[in-house]
Structure formats: structure tokens, C-alpha cells
N, C-alpha and C. Protein backbone atom coordinates (compact mmCIF):
# COMPACT_ATOMS: atom_id res chain seq x y z
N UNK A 1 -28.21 14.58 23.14
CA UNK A 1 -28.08 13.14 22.97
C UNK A 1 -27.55 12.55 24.27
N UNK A 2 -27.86 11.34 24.77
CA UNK A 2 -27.72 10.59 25.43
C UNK A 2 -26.32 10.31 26.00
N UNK A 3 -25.35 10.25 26.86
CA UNK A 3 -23.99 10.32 26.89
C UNK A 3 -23.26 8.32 26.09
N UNK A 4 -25.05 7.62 27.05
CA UNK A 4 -24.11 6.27 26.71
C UNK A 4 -24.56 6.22 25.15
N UNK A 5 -25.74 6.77 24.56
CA UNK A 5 -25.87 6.16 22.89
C UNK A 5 -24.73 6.92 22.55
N UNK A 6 -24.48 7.57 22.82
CA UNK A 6 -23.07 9.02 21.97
C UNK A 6 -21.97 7.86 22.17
N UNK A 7 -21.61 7.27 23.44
CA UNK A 7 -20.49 6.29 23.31
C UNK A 7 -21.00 5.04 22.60
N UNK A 8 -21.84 4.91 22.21
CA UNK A 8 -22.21 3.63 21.37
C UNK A 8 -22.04 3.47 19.99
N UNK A 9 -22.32 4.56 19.67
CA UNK A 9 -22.41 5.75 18.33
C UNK A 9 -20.58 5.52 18.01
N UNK A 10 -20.34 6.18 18.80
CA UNK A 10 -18.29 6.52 18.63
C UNK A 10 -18.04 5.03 18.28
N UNK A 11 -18.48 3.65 19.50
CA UNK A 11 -17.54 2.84 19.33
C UNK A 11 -18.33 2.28 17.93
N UNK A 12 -18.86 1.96 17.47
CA UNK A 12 -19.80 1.10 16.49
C UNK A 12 -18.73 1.92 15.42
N UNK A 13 -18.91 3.47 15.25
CA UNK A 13 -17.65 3.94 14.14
C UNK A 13 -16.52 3.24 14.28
N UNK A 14 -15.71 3.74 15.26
CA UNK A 14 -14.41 3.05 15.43
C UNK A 14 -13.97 1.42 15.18
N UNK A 15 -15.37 0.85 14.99
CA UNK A 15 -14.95 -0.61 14.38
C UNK A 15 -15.67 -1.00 13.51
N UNK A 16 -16.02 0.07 12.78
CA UNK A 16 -16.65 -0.25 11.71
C UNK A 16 -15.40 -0.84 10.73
N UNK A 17 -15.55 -1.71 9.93
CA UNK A 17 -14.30 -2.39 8.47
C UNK A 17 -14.07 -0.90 8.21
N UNK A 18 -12.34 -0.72 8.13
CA UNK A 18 -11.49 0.34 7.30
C UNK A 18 -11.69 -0.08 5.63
N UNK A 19 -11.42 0.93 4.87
CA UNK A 19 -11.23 0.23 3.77
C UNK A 19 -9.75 0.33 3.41
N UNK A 20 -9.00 -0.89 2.77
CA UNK A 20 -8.12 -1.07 2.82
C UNK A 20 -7.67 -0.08 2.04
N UNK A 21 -6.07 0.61 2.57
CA UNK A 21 -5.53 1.41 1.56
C UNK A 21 -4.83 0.66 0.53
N UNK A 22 -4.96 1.47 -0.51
CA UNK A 22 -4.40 0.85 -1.75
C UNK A 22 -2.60 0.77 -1.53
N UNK A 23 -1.87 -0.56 -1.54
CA UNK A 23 -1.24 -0.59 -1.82
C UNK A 23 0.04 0.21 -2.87
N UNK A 24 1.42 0.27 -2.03
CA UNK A 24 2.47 0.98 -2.66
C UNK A 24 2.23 0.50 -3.86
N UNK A 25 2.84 1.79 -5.17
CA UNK A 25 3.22 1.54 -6.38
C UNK A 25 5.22 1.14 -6.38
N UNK A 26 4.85 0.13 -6.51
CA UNK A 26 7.04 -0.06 -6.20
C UNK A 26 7.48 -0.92 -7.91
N UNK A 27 8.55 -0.71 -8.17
CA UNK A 27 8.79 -1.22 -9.20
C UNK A 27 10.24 -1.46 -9.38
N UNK A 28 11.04 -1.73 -8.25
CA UNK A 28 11.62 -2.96 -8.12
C UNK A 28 12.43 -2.36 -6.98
N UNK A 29 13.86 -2.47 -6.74
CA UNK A 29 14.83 -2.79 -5.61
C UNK A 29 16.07 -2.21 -5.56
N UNK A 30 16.47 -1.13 -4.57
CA UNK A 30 17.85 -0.14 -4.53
C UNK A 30 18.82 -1.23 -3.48
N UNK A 31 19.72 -1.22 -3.59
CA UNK A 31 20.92 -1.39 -2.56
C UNK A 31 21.67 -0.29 -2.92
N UNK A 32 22.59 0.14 -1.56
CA UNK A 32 23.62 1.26 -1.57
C UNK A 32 24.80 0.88 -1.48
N UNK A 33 26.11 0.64 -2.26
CA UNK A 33 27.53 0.24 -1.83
C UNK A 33 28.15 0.32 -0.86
N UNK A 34 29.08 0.32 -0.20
CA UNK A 34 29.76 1.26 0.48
C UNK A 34 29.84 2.62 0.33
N UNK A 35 30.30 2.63 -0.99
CA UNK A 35 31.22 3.73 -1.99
C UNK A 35 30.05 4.76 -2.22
N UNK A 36 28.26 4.56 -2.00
CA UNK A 36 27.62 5.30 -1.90
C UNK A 36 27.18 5.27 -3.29
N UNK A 37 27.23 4.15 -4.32
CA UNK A 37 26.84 3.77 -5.61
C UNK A 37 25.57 3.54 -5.35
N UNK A 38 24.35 3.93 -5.95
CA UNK A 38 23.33 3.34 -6.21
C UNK A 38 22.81 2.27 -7.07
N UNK A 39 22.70 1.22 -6.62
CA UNK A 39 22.13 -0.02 -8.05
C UNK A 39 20.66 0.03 -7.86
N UNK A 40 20.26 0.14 -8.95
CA UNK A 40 18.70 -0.10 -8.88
C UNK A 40 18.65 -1.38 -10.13
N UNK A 41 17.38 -2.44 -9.39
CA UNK A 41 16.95 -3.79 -10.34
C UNK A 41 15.24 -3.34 -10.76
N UNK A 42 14.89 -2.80 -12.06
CA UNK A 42 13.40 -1.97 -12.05
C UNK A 42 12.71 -3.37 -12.33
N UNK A 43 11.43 -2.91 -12.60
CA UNK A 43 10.19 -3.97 -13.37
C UNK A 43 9.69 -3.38 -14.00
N UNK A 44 8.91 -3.98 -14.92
CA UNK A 44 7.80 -2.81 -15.56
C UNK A 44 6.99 -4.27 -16.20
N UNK A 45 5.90 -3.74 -16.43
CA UNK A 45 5.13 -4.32 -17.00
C UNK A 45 3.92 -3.49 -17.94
N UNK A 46 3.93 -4.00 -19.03
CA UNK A 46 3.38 -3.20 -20.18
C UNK A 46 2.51 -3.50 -20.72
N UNK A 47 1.23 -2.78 -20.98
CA UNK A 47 -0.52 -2.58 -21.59
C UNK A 47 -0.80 -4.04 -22.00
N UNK A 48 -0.27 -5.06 -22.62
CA UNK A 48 -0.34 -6.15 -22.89
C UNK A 48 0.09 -7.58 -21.77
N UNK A 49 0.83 -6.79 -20.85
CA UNK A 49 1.32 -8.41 -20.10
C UNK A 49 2.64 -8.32 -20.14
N UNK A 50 3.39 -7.87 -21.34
CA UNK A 50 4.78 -7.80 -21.60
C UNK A 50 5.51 -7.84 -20.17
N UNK A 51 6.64 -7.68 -19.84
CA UNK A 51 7.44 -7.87 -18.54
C UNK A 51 8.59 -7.35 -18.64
N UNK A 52 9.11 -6.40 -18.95
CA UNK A 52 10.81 -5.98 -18.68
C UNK A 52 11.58 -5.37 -17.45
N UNK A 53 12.52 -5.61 -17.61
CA UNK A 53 13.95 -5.79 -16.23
C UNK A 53 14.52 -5.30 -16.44
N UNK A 54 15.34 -4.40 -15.88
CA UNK A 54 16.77 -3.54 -16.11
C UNK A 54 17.22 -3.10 -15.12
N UNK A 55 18.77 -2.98 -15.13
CA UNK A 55 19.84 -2.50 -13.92
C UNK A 55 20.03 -1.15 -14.12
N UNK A 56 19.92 0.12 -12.88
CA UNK A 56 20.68 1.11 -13.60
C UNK A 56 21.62 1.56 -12.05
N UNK A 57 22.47 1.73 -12.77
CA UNK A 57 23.75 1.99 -11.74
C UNK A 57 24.00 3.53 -11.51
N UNK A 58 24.10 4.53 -9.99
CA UNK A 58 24.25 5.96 -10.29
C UNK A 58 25.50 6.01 -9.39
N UNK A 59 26.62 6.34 -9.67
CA UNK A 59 27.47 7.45 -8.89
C UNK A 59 27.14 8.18 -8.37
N UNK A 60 27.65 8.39 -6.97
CA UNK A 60 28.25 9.72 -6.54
C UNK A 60 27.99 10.93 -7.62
N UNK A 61 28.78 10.66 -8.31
CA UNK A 61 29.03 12.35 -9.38
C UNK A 61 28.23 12.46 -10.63
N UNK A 62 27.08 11.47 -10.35
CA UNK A 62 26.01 11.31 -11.91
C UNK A 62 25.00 12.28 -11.74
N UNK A 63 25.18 12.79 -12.70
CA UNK A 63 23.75 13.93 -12.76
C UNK A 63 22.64 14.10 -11.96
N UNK A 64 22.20 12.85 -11.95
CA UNK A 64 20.56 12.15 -11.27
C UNK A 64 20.92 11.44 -10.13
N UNK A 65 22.00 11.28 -9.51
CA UNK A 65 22.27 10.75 -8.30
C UNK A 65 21.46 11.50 -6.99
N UNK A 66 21.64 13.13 -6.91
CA UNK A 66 20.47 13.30 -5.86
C UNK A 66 19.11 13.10 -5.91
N UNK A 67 18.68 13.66 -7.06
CA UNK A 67 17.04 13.03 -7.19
C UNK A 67 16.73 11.76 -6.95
N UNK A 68 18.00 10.75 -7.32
CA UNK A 68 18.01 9.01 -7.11
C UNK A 68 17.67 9.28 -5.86
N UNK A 69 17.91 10.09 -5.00
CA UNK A 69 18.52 9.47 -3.64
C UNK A 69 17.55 9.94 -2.96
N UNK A 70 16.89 10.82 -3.25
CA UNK A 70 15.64 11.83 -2.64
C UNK A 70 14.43 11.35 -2.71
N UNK A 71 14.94 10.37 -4.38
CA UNK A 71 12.87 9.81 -4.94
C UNK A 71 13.64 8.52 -3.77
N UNK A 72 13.97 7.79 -3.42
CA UNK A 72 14.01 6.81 -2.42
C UNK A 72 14.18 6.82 -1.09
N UNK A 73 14.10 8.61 -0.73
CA UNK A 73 13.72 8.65 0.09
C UNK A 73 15.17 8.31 1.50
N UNK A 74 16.10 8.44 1.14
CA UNK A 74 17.58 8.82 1.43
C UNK A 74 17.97 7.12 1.93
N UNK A 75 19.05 7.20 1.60
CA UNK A 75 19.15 5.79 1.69
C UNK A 75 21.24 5.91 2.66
N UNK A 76 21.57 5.17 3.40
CA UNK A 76 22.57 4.61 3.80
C UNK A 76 23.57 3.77 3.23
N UNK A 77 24.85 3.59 3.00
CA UNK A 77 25.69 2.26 2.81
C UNK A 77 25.00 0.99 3.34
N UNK A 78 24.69 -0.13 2.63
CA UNK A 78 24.57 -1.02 2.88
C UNK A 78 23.36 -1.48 2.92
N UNK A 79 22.42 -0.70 2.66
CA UNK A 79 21.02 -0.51 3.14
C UNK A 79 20.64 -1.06 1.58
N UNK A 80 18.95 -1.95 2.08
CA UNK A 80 18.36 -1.73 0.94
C UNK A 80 17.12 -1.05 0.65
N UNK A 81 16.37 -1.38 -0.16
CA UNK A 81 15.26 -0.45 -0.40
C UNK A 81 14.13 -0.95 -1.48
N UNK A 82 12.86 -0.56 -1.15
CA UNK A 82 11.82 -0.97 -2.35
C UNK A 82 12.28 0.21 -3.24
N UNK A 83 11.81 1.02 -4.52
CA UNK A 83 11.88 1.75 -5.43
C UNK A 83 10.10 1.75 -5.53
N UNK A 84 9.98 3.49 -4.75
CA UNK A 84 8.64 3.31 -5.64
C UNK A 84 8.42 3.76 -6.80
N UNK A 85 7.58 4.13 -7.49
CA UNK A 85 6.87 4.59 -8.86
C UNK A 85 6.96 5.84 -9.01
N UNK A 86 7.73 6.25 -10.00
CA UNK A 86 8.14 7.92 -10.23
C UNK A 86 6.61 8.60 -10.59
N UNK A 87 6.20 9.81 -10.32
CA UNK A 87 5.35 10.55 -10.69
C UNK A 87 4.99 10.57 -11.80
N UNK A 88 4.20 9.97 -13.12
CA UNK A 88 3.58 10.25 -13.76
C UNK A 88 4.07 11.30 -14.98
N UNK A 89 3.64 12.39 -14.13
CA UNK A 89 4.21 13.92 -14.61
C UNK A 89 5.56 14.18 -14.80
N UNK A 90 6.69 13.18 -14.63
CA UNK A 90 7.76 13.40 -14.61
C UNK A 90 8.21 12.62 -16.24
N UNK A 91 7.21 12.29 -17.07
CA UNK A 91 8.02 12.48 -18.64
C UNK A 91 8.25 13.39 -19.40
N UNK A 92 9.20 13.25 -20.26
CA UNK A 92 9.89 14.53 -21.02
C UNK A 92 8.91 14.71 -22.58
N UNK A 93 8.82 15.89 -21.94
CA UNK A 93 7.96 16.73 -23.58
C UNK A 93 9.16 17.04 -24.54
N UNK A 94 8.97 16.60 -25.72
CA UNK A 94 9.62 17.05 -26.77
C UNK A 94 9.61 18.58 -26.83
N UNK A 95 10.56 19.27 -27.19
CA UNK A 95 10.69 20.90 -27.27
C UNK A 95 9.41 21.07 -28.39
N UNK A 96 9.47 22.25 -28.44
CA UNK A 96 8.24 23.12 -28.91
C UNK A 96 9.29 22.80 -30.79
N UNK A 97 8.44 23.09 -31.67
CA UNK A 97 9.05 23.46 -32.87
C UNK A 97 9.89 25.03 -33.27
N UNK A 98 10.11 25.13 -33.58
CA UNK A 98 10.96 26.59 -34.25
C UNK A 98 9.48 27.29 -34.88
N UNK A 99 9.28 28.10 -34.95
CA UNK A 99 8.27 29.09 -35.72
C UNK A 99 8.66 29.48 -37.23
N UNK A 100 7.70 28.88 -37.68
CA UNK A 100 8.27 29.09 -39.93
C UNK A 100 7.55 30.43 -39.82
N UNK A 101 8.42 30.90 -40.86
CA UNK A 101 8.47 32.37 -41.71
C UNK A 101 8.01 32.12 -42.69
């Protein structure tokens, strides 16, 4: 092939329209205290339109405080933050039943 169609070829790709990437899944807003408290403000919105809001507050010494801090991707005093969208795969299965005799 030709050296200049080969560069004609390249640039015509290179500006061809991207397609836009799909936008973050975020569902609402972290700030960090001083004290290293996590506040999170969520959203949700539900199969119908519905709309609900809620605060959840983590300590330092709360169970879920590192995973808090890991799914957001590590966060600073003072700092804020989007909250993105937990994995899917991360709801809880009810235990298995007991086995009848």
C-alpha cells in the first residue's frame, strides 16, 4: 500500500466520531470529617419513577467502614466525593434451608 493512502487511511480513523462512553453509574455524595467519619447522602430511584434519599453515617470502627472507603475509592479529611453504584452481585442470598428428615 501506498505510504500517503496508509496516512490517509490512519488519519480518516483517528477522526472518525468516538462513540460516547456511557456515563458513571453514581448514586449520590461522600464527604469525610476530620475525625475520618464517613457521611454518605444516596439516591435511588425505583422500576416505577419512585425516588428515595437516605443518610448513612460510618465510623472509624464500623464494620463496613473499609469497604466504605475502598468502594470510593480512598478518600481524605475534608474531601468530597461522587458515590458510585455498588456491584450488582453484591446482594445478600438468604441462607440455604436446613435439610428435613
Amino acid at each position: 500500500m501506498r505510504p500517503d493512502l496508509l496516512f490517509a487511511l490512519l488519519a480518516m480513523a483517528a477522526s472518525a466520531p468516538k462513540t460516547p462512553a456511557e456515563p458513571p453509574c453514581i448514586v449520590g455524595a461522600a464527604t469525610m470529617k476530620e475525625d475520618g467519619t464517613i457521611h454518605m447522602v444516596l439516591h435511588a430511584t425505583g422500576e416505577h419513577g419512585e425516588l428515595g434519599e437516605g443518610m448513612v453515617t460510618y465510623l472509624p470502627s464500623d464494620p463496613q467502614y473499609k469497604e466504605t472507603l475502598a468502594h470510593l475509592g480512598g478518600m481524605k479529611p475534608g474531601e468530597n466525593k461522587a458515590v458510585p453504584c455498588w456491584p450488582e452481585e453484591k446482594t445478600v442470598k438468604p441462607p440455604a434451608s436446613p435439610a428435613r428428615k
